[in-house]
C-alpha atoms as a PDB file:
ATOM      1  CA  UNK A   1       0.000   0.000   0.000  1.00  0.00           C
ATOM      2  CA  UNK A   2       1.229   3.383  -0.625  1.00  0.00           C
ATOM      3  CA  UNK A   3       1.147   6.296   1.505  1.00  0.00           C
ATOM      4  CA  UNK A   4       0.492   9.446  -0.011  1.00  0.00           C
ATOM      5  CA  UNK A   5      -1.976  12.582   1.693  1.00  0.00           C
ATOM      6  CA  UNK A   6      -5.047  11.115   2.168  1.00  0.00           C
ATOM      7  CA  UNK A   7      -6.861  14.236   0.893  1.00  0.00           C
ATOM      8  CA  UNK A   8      -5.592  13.409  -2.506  1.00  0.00           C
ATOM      9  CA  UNK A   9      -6.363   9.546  -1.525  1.00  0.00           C
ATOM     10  CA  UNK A  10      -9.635  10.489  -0.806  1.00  0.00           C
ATOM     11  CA  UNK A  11     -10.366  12.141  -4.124  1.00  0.00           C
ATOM     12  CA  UNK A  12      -8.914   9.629  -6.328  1.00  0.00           C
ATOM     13  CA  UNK A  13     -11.542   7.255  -4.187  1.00  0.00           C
ATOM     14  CA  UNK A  14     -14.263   9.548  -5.480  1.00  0.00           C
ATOM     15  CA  UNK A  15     -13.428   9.469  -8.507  1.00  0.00           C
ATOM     16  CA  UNK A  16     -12.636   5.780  -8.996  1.00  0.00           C
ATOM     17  CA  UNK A  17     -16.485   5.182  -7.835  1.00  0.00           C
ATOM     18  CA  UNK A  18     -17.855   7.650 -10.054  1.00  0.00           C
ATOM     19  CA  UNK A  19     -15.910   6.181 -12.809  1.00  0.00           C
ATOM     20  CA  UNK A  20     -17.227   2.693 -11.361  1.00  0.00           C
ATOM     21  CA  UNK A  21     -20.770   4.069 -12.047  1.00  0.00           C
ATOM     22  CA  UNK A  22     -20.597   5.837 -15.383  1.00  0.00           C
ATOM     23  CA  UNK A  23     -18.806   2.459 -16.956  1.00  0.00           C
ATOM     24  CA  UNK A  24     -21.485   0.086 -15.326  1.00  0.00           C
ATOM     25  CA  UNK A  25     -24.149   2.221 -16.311  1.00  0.00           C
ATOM     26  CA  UNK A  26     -22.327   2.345 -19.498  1.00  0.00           C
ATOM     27  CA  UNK A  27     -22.366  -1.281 -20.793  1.00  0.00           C
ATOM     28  CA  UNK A  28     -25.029  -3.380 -18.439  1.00  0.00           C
ATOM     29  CA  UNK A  29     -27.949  -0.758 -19.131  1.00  0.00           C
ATOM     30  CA  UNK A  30     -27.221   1.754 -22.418  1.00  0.00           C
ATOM     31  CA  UNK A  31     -25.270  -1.321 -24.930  1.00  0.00           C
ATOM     32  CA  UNK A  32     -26.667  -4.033 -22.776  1.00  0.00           C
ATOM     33  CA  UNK A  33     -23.619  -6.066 -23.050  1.00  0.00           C
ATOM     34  CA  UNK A  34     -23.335  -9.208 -20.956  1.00  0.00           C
ATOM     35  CA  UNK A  35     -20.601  -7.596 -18.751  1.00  0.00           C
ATOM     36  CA  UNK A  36     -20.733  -5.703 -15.500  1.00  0.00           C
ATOM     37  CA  UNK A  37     -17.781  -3.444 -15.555  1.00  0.00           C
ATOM     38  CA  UNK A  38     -18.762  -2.665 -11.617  1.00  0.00           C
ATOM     39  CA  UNK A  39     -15.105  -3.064 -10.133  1.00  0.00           C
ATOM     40  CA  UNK A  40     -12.517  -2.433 -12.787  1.00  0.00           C
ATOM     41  CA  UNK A  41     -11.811   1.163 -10.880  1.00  0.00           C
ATOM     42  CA  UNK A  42     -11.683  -0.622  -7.511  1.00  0.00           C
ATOM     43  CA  UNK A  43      -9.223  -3.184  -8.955  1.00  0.00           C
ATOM     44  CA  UNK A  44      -7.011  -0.451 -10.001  1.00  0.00           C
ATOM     45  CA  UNK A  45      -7.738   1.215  -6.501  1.00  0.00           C
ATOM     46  CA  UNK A  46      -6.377  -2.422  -5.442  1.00  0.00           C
ATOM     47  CA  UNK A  47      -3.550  -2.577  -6.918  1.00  0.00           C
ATOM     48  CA  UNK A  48      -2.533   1.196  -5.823  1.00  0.00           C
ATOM     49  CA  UNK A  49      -3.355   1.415  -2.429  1.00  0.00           C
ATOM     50  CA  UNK A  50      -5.047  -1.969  -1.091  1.00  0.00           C
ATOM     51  CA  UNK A  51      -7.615  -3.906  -0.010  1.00  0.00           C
ATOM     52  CA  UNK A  52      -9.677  -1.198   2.483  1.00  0.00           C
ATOM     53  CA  UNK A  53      -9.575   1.341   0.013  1.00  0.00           C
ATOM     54  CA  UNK A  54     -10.915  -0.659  -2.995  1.00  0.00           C
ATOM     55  CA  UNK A  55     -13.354  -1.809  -0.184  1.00  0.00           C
ATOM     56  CA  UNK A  56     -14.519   1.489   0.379  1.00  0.00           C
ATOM     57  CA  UNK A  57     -14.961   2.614  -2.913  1.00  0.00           C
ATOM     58  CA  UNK A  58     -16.808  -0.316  -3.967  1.00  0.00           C
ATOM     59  CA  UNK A  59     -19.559  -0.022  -1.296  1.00  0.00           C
ATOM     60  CA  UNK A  60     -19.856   3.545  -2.405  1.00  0.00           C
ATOM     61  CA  UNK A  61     -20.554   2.100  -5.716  1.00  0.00           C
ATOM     62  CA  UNK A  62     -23.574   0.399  -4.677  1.00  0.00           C
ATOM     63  CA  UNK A  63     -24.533   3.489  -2.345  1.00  0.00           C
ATOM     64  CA  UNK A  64     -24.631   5.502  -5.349  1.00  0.00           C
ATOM     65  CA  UNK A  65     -26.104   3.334  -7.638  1.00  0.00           C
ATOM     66  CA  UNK A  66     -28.890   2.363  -5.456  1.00  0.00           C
ATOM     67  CA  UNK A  67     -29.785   6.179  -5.118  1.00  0.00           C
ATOM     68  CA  UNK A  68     -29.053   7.284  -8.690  1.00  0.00           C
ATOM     69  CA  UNK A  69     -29.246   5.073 -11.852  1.00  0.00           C
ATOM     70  CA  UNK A  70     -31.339   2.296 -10.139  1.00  0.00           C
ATOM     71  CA  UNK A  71     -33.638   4.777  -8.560  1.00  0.00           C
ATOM     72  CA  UNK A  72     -34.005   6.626 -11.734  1.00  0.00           C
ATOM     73  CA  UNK A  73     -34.930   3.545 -13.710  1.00  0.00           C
ATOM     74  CA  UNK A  74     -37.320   1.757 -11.347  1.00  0.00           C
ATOM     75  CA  UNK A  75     -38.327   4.463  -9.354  1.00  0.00           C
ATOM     76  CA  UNK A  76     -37.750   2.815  -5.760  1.00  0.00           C
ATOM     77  CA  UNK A  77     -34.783   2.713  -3.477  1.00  0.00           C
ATOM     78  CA  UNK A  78     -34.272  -0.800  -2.715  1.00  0.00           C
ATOM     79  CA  UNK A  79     -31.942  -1.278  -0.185  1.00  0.00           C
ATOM     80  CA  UNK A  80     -31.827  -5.215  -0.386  1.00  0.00           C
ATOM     81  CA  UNK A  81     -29.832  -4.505  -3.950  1.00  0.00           C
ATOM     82  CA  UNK A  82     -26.682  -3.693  -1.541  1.00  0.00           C
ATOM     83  CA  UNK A  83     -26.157  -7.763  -1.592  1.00  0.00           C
ATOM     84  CA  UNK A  84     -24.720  -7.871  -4.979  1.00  0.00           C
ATOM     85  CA  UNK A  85     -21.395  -6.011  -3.434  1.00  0.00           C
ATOM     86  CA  UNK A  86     -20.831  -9.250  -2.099  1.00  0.00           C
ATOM     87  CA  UNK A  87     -19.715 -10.919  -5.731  1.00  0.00           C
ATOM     88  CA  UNK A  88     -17.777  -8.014  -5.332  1.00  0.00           C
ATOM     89  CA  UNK A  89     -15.941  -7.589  -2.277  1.00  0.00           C
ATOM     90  CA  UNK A  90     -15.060 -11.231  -2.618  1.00  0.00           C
ATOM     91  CA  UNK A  91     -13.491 -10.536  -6.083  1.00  0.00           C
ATOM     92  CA  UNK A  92     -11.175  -7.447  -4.569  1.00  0.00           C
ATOM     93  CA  UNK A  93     -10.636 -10.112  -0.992  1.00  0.00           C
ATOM     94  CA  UNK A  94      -9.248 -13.174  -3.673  1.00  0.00           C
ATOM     95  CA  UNK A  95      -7.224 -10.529  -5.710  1.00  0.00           C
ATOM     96  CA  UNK A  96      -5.491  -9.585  -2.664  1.00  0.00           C
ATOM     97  CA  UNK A  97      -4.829 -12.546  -1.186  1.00  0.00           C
ATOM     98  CA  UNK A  98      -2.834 -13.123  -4.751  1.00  0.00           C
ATOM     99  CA  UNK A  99      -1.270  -9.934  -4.723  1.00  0.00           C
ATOM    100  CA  UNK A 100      -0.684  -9.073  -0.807  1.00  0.00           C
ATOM    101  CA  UNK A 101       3.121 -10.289  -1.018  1.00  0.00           C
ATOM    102  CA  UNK A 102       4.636  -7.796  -3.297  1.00  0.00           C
ATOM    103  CA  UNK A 103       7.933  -9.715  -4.062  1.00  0.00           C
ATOM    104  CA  UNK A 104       5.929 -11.961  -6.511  1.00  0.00           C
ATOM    105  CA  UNK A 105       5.559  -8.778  -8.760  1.00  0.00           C
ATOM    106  CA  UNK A 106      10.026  -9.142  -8.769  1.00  0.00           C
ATOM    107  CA  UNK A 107       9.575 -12.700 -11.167  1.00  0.00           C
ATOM    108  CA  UNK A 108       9.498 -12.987 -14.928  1.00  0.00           C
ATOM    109  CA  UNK A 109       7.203 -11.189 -16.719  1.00  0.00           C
ATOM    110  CA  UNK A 110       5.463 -14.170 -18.210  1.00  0.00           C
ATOM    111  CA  UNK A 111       5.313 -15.630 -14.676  1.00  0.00           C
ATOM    112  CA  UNK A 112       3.451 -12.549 -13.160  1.00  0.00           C
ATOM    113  CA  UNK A 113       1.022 -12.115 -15.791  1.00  0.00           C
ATOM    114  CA  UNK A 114       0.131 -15.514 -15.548  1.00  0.00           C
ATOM    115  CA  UNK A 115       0.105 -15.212 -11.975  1.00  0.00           C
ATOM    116  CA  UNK A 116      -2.529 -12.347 -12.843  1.00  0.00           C
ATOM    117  CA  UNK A 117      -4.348 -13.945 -14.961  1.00  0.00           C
ATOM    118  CA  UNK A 118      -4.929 -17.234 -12.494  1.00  0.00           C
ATOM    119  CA  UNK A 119      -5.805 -14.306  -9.656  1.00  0.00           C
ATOM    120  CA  UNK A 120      -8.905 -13.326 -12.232  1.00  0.00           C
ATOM    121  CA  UNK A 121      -9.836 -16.185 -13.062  1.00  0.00           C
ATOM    122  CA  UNK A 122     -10.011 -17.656  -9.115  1.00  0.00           C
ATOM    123  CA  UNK A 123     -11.834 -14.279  -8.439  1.00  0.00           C
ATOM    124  CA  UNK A 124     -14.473 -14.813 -10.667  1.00  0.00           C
ATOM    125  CA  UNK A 125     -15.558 -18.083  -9.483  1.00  0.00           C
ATOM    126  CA  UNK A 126     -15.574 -17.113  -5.853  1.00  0.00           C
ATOM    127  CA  UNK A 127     -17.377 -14.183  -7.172  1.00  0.00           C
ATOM    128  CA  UNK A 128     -20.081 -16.356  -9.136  1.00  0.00           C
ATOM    129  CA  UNK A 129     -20.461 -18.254  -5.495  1.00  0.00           C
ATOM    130  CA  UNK A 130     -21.216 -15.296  -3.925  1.00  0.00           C
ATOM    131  CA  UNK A 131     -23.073 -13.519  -6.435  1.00  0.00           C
ATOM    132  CA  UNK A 132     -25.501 -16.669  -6.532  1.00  0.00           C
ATOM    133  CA  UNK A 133     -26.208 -16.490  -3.286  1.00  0.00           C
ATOM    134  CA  UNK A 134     -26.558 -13.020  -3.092  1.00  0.00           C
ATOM    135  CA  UNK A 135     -29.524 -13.296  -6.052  1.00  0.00           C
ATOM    136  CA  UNK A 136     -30.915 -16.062  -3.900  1.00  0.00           C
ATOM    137  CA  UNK A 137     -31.338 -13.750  -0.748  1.00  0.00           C
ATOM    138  CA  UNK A 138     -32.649 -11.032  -3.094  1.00  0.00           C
ATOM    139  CA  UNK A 139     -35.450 -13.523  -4.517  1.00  0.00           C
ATOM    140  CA  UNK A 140     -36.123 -15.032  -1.245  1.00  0.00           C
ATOM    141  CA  UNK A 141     -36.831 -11.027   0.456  1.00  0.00           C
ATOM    142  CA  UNK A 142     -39.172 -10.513  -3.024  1.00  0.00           C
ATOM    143  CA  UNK A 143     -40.093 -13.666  -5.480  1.00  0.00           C
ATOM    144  CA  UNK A 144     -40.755 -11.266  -8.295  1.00  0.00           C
ATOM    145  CA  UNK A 145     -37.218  -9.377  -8.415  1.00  0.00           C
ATOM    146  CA  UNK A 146     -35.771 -10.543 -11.331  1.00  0.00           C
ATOM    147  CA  UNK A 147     -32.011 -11.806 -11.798  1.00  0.00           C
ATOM    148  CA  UNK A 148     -29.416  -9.474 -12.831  1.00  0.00           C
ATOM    149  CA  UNK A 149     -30.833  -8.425 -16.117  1.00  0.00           C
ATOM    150  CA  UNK A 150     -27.556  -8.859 -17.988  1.00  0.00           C
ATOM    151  CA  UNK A 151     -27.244 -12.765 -17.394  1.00  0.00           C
ATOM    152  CA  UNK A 152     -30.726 -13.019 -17.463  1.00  0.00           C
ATOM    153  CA  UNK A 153     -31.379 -15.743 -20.325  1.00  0.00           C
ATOM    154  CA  UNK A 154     -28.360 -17.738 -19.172  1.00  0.00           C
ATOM    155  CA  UNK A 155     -29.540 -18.038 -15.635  1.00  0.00           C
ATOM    156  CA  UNK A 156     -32.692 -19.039 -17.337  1.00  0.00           C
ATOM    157  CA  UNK A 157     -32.122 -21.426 -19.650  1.00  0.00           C
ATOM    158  CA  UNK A 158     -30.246 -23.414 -16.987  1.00  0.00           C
ATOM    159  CA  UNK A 159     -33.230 -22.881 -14.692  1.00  0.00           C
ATOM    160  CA  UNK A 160     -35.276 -24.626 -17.640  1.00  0.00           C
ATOM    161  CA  UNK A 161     -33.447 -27.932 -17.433  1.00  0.00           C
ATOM    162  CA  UNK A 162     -34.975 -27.858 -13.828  1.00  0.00           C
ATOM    163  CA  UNK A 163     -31.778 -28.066 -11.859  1.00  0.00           C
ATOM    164  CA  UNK A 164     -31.628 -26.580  -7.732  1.00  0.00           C
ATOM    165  CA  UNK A 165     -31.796 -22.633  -8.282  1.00  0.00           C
ATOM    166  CA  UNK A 166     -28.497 -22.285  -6.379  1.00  0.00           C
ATOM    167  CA  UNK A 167     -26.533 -23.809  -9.328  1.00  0.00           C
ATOM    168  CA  UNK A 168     -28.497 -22.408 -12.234  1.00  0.00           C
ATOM    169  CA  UNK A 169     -27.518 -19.004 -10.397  1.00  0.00           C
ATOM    170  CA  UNK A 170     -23.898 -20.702 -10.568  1.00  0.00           C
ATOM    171  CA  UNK A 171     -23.881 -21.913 -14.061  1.00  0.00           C
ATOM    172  CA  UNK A 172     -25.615 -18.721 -15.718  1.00  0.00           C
ATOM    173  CA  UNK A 173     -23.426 -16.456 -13.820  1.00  0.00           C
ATOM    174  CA  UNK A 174     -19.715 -18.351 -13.917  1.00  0.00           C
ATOM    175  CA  UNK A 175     -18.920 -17.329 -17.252  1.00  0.00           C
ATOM    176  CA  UNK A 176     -19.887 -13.568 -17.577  1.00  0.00           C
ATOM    177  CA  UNK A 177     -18.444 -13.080 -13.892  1.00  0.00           C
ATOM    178  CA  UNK A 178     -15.277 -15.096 -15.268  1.00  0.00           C
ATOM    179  CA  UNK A 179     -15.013 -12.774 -17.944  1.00  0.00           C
ATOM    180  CA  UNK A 180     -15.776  -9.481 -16.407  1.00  0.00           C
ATOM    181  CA  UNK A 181     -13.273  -9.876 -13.896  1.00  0.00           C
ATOM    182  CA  UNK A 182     -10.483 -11.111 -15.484  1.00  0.00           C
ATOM    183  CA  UNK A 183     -11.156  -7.929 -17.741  1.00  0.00           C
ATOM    184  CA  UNK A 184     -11.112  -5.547 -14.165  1.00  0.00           C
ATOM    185  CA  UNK A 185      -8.097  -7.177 -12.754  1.00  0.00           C
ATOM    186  CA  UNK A 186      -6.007  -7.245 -15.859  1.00  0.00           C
ATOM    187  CA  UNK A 187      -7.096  -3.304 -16.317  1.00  0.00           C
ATOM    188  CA  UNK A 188      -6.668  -2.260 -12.502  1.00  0.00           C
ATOM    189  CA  UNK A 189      -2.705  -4.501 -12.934  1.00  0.00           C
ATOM    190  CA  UNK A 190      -1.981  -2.491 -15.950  1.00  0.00           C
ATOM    191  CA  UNK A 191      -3.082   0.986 -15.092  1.00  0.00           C
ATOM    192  CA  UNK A 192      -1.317   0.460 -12.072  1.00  0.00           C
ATOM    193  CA  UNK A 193       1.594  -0.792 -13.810  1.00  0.00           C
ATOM    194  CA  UNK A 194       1.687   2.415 -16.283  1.00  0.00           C
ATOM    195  CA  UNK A 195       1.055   5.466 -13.117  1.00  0.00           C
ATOM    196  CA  UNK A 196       3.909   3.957 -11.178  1.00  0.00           C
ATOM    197  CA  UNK A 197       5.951   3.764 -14.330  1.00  0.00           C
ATOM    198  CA  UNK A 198       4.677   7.574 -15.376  1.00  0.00           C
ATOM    199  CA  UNK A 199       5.513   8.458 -11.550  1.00  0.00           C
ATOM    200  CA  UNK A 200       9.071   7.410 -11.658  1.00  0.00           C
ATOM    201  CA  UNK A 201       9.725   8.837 -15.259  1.00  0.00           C
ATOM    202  CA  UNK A 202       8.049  12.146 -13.360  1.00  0.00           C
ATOM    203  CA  UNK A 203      10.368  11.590 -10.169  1.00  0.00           C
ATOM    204  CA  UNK A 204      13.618  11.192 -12.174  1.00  0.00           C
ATOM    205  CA  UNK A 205      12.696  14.013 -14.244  1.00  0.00           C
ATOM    206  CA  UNK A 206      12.967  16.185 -11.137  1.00  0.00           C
ATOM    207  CA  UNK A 207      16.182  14.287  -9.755  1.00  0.00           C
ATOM    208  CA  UNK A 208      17.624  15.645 -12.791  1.00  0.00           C
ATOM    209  CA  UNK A 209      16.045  19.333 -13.236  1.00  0.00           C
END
């Protein structure tokens, strides 16, 4: 974790969950695509300053989405909605527990991106765990909510071969939730990767000046 002011901290926060919002709102509701783009600013948070941070600002997330976009769409505030961090918070908690030992990052390059890549790919399937049972709370506190809308038919058409609603959650979710976070950890690794490089370029710069 770096230290740095935490007034400057605090802002990048801010705007890494306003950033969170605008993408989500972005691809699951105006394209539709079957993606949820809700953590890729929080991985990046991650990555720069750790796990309580990224924590933060994904909670916010749902905070903010609960009283904006969702509110504006279905016109309620449903607080129950605040479950689905939990795919989330689990996806940031298995990405840490890859990356908390920052001598791994001193390998091969190969090595660490792979490393990276197996990080996502864990996430994503402790994520689909949680998410499923996250939906099943939500369903069980109102039958008619729907699943999320953007893995919808999957969920669905796994639901149709009349197997136990926990793993047609499971099954419809794994591979968007695969996908979508391999995509946010790769992204929050790589922007992280490029501002420390910029930094250091920056630094040397005015070693030299």
């Amino acid at each position: 974790m770096r230290k740095e002011n935490p007034g400057k901290v605090s802002l990048i926060c801010i705007a890494a969950t306003l950033l969170n919002v605008a993408l989500s709102e972005l691809v699951m509701f105006r394209l539709g695509l079957p993606l949820f783009f809700d953590t890729n600013f929080s991985m990046l948070v991650l990555f720069y300053y750790g796990l309580g941070h990224a924590m933060c600002v994904q909670f916010a997330y749902h905070i903010l989405m609960i009283f904006g976009p969702l509110y504006l769409r279905y016109a309620t505030i449903d607080f129950v909605k605040i479950l689905y961090v939990l795919p989330e918070i689990t996806a940031l908690f298995v990405v840490w527990l890859f990356i908390r030992k920052k001598e791994i990052f001193n390998k091969d390059n190969i090595f660490v991106c792979l490393y990276i890549i197996l990080a996502a790919i864990t996430a994503g399937i402790a994520a689909s765990v949680t998410g499923s049972l996250a939906n099943l709370l939500i369903i069980a506190s109102d039958p008619k909510t729907p699943t999320t809308a953007n893995v919808e038919k999957t969920i669905e058409t796994f639901r149709a071969l009349r197997i136990p609603a926990f793993a047609a959650l499971f099954l419809g979710r794994l591979p968007v939730t695969i996908l979508d976070k391999a995509i946010s950890t790769v992204f929050g690794f790589s922007m992280s990767r490029l501002i420390k490089h910029l930094n250091r370029l920056k630094n040397e710069k005015e070693r030299y000046s």
